[in-house]
PDB file of N, CA and C in Angstrom:
ATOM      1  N   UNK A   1      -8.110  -7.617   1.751  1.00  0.00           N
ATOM      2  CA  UNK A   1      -7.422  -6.395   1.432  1.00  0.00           C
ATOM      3  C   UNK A   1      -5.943  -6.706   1.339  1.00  0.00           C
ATOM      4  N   UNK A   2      -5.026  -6.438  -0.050  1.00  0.00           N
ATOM      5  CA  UNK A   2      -3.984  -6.575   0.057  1.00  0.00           C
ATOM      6  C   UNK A   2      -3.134  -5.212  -0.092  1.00  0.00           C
ATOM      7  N   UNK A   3      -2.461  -5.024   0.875  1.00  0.00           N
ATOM      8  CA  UNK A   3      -1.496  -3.828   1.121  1.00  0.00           C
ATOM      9  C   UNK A   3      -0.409  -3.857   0.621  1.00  0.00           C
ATOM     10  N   UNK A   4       0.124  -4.982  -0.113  1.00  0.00           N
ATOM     11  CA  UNK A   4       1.596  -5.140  -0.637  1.00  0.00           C
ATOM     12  C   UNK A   4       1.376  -4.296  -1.796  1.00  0.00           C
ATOM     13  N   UNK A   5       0.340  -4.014  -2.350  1.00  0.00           N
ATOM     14  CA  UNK A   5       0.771  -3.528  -3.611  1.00  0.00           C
ATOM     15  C   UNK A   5       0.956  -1.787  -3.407  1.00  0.00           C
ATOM     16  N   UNK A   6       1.570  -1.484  -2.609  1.00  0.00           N
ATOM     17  CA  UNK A   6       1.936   0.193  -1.990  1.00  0.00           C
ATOM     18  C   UNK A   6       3.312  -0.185  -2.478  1.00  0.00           C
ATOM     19  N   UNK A   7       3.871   0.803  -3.691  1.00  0.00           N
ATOM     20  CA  UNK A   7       4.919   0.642  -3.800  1.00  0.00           C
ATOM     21  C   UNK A   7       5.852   1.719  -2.945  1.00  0.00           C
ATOM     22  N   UNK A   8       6.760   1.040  -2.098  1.00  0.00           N
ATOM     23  CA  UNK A   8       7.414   1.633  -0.991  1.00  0.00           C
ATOM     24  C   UNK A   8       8.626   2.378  -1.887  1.00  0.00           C
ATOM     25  N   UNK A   9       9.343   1.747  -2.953  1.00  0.00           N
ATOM     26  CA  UNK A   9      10.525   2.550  -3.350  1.00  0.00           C
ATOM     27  C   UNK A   9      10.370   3.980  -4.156  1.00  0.00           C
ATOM     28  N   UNK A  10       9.950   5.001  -3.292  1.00  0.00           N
ATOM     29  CA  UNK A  10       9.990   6.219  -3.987  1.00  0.00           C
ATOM     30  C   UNK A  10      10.750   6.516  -4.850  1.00  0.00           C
ATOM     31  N   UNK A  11      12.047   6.252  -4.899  1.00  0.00           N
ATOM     32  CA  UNK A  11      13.415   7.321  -5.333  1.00  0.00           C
ATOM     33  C   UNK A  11      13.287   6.882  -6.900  1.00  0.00           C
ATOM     34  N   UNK A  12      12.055   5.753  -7.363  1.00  0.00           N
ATOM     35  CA  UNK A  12      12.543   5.691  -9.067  1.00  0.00           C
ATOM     36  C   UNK A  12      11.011   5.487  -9.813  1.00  0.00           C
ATOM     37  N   UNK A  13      10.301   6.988  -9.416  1.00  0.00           N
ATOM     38  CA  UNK A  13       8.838   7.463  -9.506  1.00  0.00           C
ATOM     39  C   UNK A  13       8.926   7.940 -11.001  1.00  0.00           C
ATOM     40  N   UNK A  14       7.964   7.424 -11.735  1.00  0.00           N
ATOM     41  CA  UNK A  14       8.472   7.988 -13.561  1.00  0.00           C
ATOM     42  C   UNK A  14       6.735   8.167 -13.249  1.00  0.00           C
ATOM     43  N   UNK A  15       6.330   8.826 -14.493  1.00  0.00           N
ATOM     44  CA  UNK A  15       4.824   9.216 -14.815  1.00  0.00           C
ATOM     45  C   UNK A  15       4.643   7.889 -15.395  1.00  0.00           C
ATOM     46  N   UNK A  16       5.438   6.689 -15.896  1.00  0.00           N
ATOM     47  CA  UNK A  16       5.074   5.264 -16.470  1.00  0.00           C
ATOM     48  C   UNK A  16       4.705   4.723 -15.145  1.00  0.00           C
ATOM     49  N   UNK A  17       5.504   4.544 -14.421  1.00  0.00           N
ATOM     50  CA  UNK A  17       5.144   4.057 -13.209  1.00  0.00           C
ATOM     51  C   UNK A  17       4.346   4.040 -12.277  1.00  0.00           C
ATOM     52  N   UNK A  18       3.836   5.650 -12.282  1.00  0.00           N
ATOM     53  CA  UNK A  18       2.745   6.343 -11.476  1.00  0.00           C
ATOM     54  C   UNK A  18       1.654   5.427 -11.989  1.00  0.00           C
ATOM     55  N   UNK A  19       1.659   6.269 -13.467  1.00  0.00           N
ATOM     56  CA  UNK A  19       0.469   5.513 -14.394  1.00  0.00           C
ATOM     57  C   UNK A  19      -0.183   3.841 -14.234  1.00  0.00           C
ATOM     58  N   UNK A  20       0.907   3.077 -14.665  1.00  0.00           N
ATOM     59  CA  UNK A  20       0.692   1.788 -14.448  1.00  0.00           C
ATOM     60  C   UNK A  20       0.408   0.802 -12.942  1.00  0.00           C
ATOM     61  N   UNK A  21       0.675   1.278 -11.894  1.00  0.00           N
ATOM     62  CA  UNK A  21       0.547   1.141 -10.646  1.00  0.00           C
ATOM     63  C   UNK A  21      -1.458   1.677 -10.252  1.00  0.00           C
ATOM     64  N   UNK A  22      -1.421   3.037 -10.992  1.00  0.00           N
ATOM     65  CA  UNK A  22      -3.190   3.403 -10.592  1.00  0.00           C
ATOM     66  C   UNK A  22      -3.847   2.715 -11.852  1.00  0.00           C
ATOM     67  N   UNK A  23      -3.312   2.426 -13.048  1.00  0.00           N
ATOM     68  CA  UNK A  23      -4.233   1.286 -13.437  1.00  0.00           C
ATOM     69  C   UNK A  23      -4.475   0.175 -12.929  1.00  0.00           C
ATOM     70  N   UNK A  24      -3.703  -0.342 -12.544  1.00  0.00           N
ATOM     71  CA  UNK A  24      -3.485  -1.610 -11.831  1.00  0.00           C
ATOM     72  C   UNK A  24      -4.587  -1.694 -10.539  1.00  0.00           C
ATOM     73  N   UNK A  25      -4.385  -0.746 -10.056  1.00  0.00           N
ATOM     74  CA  UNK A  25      -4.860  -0.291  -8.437  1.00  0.00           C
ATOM     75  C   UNK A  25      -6.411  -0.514  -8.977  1.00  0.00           C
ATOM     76  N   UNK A  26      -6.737   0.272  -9.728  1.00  0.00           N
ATOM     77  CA  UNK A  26      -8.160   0.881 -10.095  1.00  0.00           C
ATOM     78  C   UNK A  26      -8.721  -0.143 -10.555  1.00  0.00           C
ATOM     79  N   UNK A  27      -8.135  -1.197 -11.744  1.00  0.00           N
ATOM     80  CA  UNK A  27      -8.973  -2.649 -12.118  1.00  0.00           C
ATOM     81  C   UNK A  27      -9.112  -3.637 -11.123  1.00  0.00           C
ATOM     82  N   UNK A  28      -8.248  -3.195 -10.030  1.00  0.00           N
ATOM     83  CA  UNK A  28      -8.364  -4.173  -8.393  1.00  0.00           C
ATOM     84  C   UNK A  28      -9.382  -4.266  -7.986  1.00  0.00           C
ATOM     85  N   UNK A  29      -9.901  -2.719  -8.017  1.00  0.00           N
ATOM     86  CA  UNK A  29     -10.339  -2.145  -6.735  1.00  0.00           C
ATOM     87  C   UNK A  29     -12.076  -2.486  -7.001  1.00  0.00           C
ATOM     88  N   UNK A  30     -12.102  -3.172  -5.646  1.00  0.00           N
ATOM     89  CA  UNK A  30     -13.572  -3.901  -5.323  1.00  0.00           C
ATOM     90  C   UNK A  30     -14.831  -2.937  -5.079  1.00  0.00           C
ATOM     91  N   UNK A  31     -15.936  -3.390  -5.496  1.00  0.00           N
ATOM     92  CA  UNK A  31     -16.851  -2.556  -5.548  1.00  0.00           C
ATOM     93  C   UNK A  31     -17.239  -1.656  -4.233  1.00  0.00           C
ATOM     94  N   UNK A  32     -18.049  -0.557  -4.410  1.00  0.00           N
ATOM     95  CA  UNK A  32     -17.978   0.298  -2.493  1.00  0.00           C
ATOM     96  C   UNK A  32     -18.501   0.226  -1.803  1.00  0.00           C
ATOM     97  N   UNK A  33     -19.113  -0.845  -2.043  1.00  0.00           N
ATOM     98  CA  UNK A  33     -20.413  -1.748  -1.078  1.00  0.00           C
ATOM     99  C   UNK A  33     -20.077  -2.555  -0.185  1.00  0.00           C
ATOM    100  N   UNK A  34     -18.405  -3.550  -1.184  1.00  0.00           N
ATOM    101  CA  UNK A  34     -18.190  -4.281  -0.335  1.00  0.00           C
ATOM    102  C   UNK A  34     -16.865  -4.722   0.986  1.00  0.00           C
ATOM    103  N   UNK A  35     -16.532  -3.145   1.221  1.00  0.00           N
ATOM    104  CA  UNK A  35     -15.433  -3.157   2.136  1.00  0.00           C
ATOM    105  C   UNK A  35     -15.852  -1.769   3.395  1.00  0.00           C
ATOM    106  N   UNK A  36     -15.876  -1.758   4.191  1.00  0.00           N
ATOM    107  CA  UNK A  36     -15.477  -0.957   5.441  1.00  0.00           C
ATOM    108  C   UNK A  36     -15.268   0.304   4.645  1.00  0.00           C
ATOM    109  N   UNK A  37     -15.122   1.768   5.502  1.00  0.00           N
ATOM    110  CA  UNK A  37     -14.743   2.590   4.885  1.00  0.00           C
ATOM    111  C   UNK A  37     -13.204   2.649   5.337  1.00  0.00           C
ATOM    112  N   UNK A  38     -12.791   2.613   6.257  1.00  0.00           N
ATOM    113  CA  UNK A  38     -11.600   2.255   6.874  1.00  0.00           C
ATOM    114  C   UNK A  38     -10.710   1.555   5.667  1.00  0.00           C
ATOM    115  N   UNK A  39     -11.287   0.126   5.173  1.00  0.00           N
ATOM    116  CA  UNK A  39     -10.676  -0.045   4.122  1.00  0.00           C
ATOM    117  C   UNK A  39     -10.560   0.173   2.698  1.00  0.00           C
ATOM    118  N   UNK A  40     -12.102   1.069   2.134  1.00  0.00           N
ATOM    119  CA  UNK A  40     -11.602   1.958   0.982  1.00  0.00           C
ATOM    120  C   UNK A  40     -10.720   2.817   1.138  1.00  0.00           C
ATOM    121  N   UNK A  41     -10.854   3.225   2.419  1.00  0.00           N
ATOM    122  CA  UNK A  41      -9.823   4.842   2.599  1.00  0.00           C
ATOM    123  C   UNK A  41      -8.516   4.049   1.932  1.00  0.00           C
ATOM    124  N   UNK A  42      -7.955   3.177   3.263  1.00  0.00           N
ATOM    125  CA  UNK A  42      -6.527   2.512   2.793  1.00  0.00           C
ATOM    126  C   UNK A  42      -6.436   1.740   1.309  1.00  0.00           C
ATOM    127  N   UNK A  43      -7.180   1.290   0.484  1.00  0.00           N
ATOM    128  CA  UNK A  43      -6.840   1.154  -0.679  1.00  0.00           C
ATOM    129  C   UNK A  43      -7.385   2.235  -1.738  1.00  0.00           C
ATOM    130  N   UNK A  44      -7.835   2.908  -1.454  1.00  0.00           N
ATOM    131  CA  UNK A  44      -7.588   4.317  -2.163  1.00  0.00           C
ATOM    132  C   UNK A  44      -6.278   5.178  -2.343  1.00  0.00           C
ATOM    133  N   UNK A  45      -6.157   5.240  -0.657  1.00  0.00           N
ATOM    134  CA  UNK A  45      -4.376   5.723  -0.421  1.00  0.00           C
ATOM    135  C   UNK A  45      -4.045   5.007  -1.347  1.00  0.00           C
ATOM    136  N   UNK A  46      -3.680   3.647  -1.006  1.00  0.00           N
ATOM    137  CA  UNK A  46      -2.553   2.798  -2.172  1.00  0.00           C
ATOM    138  C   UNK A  46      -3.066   3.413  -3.165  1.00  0.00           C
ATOM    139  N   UNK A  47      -3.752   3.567  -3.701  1.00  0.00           N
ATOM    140  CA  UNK A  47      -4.379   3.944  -5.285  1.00  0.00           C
ATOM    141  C   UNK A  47      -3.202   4.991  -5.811  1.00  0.00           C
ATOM    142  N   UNK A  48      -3.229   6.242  -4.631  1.00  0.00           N
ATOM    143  CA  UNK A  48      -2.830   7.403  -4.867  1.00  0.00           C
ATOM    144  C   UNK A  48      -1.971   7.879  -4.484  1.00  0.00           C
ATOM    145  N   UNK A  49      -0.973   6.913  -3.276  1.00  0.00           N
ATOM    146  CA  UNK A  49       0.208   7.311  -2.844  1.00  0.00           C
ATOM    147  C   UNK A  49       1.464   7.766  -3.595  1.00  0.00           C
ATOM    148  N   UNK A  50       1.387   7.066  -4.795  1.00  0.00           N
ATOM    149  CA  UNK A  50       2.399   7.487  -5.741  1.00  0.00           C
ATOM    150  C   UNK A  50       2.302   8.544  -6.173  1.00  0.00           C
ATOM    151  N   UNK A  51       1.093   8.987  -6.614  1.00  0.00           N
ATOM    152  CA  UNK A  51       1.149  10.493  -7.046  1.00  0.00           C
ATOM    153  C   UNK A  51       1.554  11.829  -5.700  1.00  0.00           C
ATOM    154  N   UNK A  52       1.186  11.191  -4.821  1.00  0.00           N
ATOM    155  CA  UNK A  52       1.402  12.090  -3.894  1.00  0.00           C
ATOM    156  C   UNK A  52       2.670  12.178  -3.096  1.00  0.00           C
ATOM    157  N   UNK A  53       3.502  11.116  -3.533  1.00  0.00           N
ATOM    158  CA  UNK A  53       5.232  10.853  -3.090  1.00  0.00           C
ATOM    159  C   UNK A  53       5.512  11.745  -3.955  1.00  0.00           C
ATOM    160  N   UNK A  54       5.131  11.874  -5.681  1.00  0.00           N
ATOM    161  CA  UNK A  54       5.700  12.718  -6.555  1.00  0.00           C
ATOM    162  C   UNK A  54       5.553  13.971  -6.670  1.00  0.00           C
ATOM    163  N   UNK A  55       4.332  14.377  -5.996  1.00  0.00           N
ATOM    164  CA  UNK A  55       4.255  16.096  -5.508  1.00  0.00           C
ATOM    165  C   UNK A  55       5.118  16.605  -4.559  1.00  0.00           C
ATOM    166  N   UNK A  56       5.312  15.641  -3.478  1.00  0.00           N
ATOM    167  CA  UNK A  56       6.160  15.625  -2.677  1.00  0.00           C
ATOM    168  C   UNK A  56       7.718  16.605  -2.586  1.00  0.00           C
ATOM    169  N   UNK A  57       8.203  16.041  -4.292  1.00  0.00           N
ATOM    170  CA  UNK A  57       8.962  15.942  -4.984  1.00  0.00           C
ATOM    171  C   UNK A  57       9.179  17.130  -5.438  1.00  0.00           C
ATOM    172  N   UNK A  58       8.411  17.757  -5.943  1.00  0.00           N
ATOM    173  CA  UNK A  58       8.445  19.034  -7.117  1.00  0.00           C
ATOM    174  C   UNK A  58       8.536  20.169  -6.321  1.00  0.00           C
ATOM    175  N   UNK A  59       9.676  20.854  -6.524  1.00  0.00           N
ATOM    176  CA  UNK A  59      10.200  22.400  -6.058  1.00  0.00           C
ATOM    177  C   UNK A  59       9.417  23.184  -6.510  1.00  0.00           C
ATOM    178  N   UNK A  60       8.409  23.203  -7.486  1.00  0.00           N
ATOM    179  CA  UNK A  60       7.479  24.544  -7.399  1.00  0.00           C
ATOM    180  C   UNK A  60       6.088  24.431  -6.421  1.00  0.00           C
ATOM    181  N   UNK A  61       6.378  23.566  -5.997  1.00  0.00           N
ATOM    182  CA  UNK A  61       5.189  22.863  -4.883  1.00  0.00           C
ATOM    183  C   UNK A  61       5.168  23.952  -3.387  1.00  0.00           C
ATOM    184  N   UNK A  62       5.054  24.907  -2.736  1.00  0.00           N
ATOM    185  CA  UNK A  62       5.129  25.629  -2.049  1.00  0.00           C
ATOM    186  C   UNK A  62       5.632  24.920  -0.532  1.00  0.00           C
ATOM    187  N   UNK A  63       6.882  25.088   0.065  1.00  0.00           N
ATOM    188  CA  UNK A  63       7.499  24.130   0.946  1.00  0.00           C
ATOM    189  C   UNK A  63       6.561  23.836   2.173  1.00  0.00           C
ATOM    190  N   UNK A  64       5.252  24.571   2.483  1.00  0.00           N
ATOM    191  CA  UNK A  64       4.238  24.353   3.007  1.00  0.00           C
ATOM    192  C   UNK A  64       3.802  23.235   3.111  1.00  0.00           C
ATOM    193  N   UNK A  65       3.180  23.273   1.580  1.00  0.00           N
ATOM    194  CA  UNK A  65       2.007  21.958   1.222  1.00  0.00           C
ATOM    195  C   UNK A  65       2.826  20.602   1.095  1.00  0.00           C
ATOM    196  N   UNK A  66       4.386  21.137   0.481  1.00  0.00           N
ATOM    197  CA  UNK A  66       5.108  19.661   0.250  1.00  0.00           C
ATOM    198  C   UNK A  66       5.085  19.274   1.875  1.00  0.00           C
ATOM    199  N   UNK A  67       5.367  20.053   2.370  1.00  0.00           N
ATOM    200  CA  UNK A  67       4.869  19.510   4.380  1.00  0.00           C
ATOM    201  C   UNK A  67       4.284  19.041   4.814  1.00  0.00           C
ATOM    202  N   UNK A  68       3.020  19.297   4.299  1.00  0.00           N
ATOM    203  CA  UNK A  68       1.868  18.834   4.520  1.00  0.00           C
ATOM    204  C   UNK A  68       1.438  17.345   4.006  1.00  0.00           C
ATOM    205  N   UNK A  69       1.924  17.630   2.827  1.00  0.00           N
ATOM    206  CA  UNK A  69       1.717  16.407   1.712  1.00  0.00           C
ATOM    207  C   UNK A  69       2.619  15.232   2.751  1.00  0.00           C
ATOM    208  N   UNK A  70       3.902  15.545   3.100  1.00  0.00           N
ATOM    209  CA  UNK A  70       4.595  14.809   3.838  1.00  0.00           C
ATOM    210  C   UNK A  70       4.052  13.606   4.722  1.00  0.00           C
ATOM    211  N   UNK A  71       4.109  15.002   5.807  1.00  0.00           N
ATOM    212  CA  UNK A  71       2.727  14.589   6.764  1.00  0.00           C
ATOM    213  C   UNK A  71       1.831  13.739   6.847  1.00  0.00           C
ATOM    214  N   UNK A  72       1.127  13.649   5.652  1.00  0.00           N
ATOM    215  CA  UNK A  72      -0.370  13.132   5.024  1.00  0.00           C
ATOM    216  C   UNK A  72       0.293  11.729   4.638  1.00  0.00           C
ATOM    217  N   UNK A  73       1.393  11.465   3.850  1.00  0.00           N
ATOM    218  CA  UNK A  73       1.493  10.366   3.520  1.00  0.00           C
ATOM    219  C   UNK A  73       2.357   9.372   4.634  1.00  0.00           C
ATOM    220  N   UNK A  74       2.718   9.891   5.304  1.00  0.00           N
ATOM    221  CA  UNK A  74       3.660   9.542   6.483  1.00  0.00           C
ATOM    222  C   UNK A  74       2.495   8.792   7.610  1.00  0.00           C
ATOM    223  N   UNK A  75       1.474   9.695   7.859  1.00  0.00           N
ATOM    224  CA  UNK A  75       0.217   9.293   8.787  1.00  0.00           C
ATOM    225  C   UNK A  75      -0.466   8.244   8.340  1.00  0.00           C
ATOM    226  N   UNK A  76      -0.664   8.595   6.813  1.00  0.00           N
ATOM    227  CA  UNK A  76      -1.383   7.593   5.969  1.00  0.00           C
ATOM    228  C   UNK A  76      -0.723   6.013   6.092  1.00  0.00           C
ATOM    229  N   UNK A  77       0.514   6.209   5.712  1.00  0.00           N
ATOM    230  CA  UNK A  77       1.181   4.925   5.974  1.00  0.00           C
ATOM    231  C   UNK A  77       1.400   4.230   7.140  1.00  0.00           C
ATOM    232  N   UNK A  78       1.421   5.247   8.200  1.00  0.00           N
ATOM    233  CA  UNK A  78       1.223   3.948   9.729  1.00  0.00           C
ATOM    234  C   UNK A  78      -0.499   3.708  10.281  1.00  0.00           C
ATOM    235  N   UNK A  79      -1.744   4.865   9.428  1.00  0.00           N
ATOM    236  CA  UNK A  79      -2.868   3.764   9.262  1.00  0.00           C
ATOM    237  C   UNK A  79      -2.587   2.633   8.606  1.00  0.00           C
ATOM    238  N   UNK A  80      -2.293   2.385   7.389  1.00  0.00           N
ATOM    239  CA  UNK A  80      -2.192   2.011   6.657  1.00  0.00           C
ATOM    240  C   UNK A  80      -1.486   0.157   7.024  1.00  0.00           C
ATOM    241  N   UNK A  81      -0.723   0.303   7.802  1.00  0.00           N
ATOM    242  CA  UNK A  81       0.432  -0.755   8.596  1.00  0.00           C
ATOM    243  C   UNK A  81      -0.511  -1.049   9.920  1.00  0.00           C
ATOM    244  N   UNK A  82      -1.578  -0.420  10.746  1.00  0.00           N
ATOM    245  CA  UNK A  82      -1.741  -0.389  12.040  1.00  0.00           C
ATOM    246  C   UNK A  82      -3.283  -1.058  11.101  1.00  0.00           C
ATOM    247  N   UNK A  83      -3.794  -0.746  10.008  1.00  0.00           N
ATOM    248  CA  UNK A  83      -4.835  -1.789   9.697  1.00  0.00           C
ATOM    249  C   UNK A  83      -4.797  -2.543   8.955  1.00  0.00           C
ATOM    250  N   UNK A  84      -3.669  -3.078   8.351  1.00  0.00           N
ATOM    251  CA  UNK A  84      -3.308  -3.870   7.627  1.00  0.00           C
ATOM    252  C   UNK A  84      -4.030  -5.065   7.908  1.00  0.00           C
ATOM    253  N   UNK A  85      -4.347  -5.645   7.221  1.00  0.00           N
ATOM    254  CA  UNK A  85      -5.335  -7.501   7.065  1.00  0.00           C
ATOM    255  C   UNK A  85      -3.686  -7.935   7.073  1.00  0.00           C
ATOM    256  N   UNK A  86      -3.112  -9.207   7.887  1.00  0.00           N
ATOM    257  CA  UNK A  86      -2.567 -10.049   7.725  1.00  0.00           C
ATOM    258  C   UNK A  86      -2.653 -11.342   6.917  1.00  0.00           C
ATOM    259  N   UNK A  87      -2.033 -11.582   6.015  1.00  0.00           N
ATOM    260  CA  UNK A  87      -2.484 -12.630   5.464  1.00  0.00           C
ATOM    261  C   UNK A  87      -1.786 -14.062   5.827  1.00  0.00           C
ATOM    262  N   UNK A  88      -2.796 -14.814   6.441  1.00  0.00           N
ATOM    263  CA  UNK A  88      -2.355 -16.362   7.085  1.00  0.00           C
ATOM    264  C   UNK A  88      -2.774 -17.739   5.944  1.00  0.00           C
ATOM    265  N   UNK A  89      -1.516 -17.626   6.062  1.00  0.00           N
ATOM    266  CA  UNK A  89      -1.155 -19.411   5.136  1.00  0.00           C
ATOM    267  C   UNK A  89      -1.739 -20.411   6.289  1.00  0.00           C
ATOM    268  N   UNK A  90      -2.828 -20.975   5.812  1.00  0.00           N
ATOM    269  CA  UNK A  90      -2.739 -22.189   6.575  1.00  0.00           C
ATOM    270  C   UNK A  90      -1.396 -23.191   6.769  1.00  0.00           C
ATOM    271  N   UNK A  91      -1.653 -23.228   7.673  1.00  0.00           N
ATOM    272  CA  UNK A  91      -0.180 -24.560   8.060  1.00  0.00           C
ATOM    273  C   UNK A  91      -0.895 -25.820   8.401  1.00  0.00           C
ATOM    274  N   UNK A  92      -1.150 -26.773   7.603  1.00  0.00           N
ATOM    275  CA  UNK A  92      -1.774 -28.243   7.791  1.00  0.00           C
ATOM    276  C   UNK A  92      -1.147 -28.851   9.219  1.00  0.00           C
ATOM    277  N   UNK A  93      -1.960 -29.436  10.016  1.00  0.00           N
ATOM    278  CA  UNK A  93      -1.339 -30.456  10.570  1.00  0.00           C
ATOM    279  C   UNK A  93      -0.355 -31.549  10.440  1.00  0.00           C
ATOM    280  N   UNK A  94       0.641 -31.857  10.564  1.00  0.00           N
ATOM    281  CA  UNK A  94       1.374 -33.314   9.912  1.00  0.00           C
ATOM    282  C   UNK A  94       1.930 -33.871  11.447  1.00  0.00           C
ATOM    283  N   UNK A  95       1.086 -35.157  11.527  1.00  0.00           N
ATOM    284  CA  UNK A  95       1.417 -35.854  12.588  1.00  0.00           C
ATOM    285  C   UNK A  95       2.702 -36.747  12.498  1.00  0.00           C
ATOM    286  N   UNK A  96       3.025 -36.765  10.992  1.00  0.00           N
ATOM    287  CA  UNK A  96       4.066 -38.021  10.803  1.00  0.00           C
ATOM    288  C   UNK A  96       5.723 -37.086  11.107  1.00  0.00           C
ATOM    289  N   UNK A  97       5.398 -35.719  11.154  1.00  0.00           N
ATOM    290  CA  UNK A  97       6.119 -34.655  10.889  1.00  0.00           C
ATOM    291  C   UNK A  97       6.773 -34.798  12.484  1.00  0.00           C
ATOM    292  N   UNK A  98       8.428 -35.003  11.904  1.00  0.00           N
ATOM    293  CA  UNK A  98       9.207 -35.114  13.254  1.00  0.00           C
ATOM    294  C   UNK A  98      10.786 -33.830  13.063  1.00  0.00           C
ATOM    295  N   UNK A  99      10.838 -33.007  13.671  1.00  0.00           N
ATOM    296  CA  UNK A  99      11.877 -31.926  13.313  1.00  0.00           C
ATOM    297  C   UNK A  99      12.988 -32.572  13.501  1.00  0.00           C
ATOM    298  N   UNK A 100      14.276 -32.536  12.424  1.00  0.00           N
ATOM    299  CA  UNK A 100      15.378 -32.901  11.977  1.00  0.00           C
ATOM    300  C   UNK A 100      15.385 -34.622  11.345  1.00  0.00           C
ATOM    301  N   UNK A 101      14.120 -35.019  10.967  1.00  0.00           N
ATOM    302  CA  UNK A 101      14.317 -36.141  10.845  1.00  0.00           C
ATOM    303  C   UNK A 101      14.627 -36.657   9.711  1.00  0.00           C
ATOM    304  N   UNK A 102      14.710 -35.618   8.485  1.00  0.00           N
ATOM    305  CA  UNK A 102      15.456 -36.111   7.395  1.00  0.00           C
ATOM    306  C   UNK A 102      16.866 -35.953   7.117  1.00  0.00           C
ATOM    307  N   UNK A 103      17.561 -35.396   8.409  1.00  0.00           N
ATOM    308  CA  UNK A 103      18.712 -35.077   8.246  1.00  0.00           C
ATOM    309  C   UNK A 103      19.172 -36.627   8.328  1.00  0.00           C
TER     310      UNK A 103
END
């Protein structure tokens, strides 16, 4: 599961952007057989967070639901961080490997 692709910079949300981000998301996105629901939920969110930063957004949105919406994506995002898959680079062994020794 990769979580980087949540684009964090709200403030420069276009309907190109929205758009191209849930295509992107959607040709990713692995069949529903083969992940946890825990982790469809969270890459679904990613799927849809953008649209829902941009409702966020809109003054005819009733200051309620934009609250709510708030809320929702705010919660969503520290699931989101609190189940995050870490991704580990192997680090090879190197025995010949001595610190500062090419200085």
């Amino acid at each position: 599961m990769n979580m980087t692709t949540i684009p964090q910079n709200d403030t420069h949300l276009t309907f190109a952007t929205i758009d191209s981000h849930v295509r992107a998301q959607a040709a990713m996105a692995p069949p529903q057989t083969k992940q946890s629901a825990v982790d469809r939920l969270i890459a679904r969110y990613g799927m849809i967070r953008p649209i829902l930063v941009a409702l966020e957004a809109i003054p005819l949105i009733p200051p309620a639901w934009r609250a709510g919406l708030v809320a929702f994506t705010t919660t969503a995002d520290e699931v989101t961080l609190a189940y995050q898959t870490p991704v580990l680079i192997p680090n090879p062994v190197n025995p010949d490997f001595k610190a500062g020794k090419d200085q």
